[in-house]
C-alpha atoms as a PDB file:
ATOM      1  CA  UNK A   1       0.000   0.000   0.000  1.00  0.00           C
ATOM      2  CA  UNK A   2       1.394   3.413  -0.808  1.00  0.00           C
ATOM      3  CA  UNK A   3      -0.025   6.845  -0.170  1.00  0.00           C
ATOM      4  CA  UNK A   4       1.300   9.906  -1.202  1.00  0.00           C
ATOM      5  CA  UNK A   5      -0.536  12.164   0.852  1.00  0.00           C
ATOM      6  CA  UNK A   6      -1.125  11.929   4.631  1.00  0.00           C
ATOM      7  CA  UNK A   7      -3.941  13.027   6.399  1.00  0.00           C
ATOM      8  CA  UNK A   8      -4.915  12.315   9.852  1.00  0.00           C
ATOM      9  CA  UNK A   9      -6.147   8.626  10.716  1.00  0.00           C
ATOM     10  CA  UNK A  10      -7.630   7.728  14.270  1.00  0.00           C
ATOM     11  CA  UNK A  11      -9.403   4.745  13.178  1.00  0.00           C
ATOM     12  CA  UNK A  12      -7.111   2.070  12.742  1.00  0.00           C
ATOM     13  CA  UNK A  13      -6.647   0.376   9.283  1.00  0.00           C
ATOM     14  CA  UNK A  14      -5.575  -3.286   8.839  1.00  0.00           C
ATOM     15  CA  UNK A  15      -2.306  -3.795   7.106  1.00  0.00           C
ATOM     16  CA  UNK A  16      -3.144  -7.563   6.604  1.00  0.00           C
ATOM     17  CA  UNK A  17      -5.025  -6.929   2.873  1.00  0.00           C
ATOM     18  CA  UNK A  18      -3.477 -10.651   1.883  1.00  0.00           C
ATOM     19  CA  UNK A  19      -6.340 -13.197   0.897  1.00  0.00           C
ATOM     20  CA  UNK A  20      -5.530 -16.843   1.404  1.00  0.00           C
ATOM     21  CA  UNK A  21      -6.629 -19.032  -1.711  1.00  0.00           C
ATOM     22  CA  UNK A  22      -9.394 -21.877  -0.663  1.00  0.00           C
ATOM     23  CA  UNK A  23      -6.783 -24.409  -2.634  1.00  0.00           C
ATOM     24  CA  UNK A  24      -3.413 -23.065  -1.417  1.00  0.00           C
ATOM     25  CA  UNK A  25      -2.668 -25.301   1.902  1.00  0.00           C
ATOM     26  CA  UNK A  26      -2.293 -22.402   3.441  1.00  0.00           C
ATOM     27  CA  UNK A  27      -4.636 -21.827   6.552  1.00  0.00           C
ATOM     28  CA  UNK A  28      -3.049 -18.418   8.339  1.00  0.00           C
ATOM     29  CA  UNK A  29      -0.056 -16.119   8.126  1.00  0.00           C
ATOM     30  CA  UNK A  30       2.352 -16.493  10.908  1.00  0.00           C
ATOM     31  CA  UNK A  31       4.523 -12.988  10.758  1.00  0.00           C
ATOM     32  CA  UNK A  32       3.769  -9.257   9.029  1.00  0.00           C
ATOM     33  CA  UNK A  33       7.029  -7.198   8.022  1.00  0.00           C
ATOM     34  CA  UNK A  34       6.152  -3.659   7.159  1.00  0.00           C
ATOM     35  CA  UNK A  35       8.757  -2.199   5.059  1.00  0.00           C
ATOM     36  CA  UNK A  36       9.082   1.264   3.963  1.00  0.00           C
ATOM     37  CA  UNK A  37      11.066   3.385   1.291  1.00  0.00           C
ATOM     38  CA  UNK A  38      14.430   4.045   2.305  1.00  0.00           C
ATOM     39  CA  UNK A  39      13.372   7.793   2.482  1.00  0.00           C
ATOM     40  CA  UNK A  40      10.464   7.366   4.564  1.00  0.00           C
ATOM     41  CA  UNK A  41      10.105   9.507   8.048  1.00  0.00           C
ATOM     42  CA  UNK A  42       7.934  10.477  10.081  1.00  0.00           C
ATOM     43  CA  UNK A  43       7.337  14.506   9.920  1.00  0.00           C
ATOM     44  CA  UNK A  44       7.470  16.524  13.144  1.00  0.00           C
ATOM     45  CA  UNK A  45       4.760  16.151  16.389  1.00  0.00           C
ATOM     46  CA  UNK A  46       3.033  12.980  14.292  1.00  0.00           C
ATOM     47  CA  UNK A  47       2.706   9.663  15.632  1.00  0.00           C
ATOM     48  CA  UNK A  48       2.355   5.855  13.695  1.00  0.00           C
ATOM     49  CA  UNK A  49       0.576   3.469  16.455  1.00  0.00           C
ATOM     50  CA  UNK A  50       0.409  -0.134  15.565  1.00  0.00           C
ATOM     51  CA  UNK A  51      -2.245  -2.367  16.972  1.00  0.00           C
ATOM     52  CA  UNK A  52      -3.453  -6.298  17.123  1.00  0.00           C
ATOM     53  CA  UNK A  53      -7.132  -5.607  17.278  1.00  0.00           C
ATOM     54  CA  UNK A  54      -9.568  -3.185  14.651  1.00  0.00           C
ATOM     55  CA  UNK A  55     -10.385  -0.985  17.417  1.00  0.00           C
ATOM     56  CA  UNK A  56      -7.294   0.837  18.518  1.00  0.00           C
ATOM     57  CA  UNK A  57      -7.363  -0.859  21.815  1.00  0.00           C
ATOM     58  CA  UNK A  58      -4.009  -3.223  22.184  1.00  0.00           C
ATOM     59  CA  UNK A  59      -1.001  -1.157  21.266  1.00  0.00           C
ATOM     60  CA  UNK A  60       1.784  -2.905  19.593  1.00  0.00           C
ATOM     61  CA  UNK A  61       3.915   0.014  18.788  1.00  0.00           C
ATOM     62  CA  UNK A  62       4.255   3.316  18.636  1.00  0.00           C
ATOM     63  CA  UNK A  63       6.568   5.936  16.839  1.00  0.00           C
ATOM     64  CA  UNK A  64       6.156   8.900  18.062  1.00  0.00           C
ATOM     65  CA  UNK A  65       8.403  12.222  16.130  1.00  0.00           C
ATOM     66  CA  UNK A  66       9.258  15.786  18.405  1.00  0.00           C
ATOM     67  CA  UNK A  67       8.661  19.404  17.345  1.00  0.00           C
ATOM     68  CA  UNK A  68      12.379  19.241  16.280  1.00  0.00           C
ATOM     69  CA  UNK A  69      13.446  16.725  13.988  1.00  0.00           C
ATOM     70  CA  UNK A  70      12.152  14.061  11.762  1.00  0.00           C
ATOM     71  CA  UNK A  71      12.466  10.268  12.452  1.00  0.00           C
ATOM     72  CA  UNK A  72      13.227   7.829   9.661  1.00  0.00           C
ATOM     73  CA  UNK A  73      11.033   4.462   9.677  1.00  0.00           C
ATOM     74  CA  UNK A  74      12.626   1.168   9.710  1.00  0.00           C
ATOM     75  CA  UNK A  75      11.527  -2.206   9.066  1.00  0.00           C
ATOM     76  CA  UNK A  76       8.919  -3.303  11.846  1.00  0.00           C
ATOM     77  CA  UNK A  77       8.233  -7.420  12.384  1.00  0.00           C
ATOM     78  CA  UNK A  78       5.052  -8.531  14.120  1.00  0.00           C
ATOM     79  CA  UNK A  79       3.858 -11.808  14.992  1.00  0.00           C
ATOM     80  CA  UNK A  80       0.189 -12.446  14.231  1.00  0.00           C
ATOM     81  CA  UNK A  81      -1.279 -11.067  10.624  1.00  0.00           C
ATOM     82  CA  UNK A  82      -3.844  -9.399  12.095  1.00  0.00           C
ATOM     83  CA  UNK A  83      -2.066  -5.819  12.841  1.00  0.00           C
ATOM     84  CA  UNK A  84      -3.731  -2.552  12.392  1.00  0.00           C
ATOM     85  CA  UNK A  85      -2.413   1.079  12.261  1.00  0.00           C
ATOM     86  CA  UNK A  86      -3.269   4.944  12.661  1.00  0.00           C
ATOM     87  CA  UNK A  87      -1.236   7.927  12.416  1.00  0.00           C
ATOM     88  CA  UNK A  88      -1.857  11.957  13.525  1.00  0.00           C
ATOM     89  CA  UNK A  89      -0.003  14.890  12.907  1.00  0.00           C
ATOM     90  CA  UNK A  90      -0.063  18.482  14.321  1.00  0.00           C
END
């Protein structure tokens, strides 16, 4: 998934978009990596929360950037495939 804009997001949205095939063998995902472009950051006073369930309740993760500088985004591992994110700005 890639946006180009940003705009503030308090309802979580589920990263896990991957459909299973009825025929495949495979019954569930084990692991999601979320990778981003090498430029990718963070811009100041915004947050990226990561959750396990749709409503925002059990925080995984979160980044959170100052008023000063910007904070790059690395590759994040979680276990489970059901993982959910927001993200605010000021």
């Amino acid at each position: 998934m890639h946006k180009a804009s940003v705009d503030n997001n308090h309802r979580p949205i589920p990263l896990n978009i991957f459909e299973i095939e009825p025929d495949s063998g495979i019954d569930s995902i084990a692991s999601l990596a979320i990778v981003f472009k090498k430029d990718a950051y963070l811009c100041m006073c915004s947050s990226l929360k990561f959750f396990s369930d749709p409503l925002g309740v059990n925080v995984l993760m979160q980044k959170n950037t100052g008023k000063e500088i910007k904070t790059n985004l690395g590759p994040y591992v979680f276990n489970g495939s059901n993982i959910y994110c927001s993200y605010f700005f000021n």
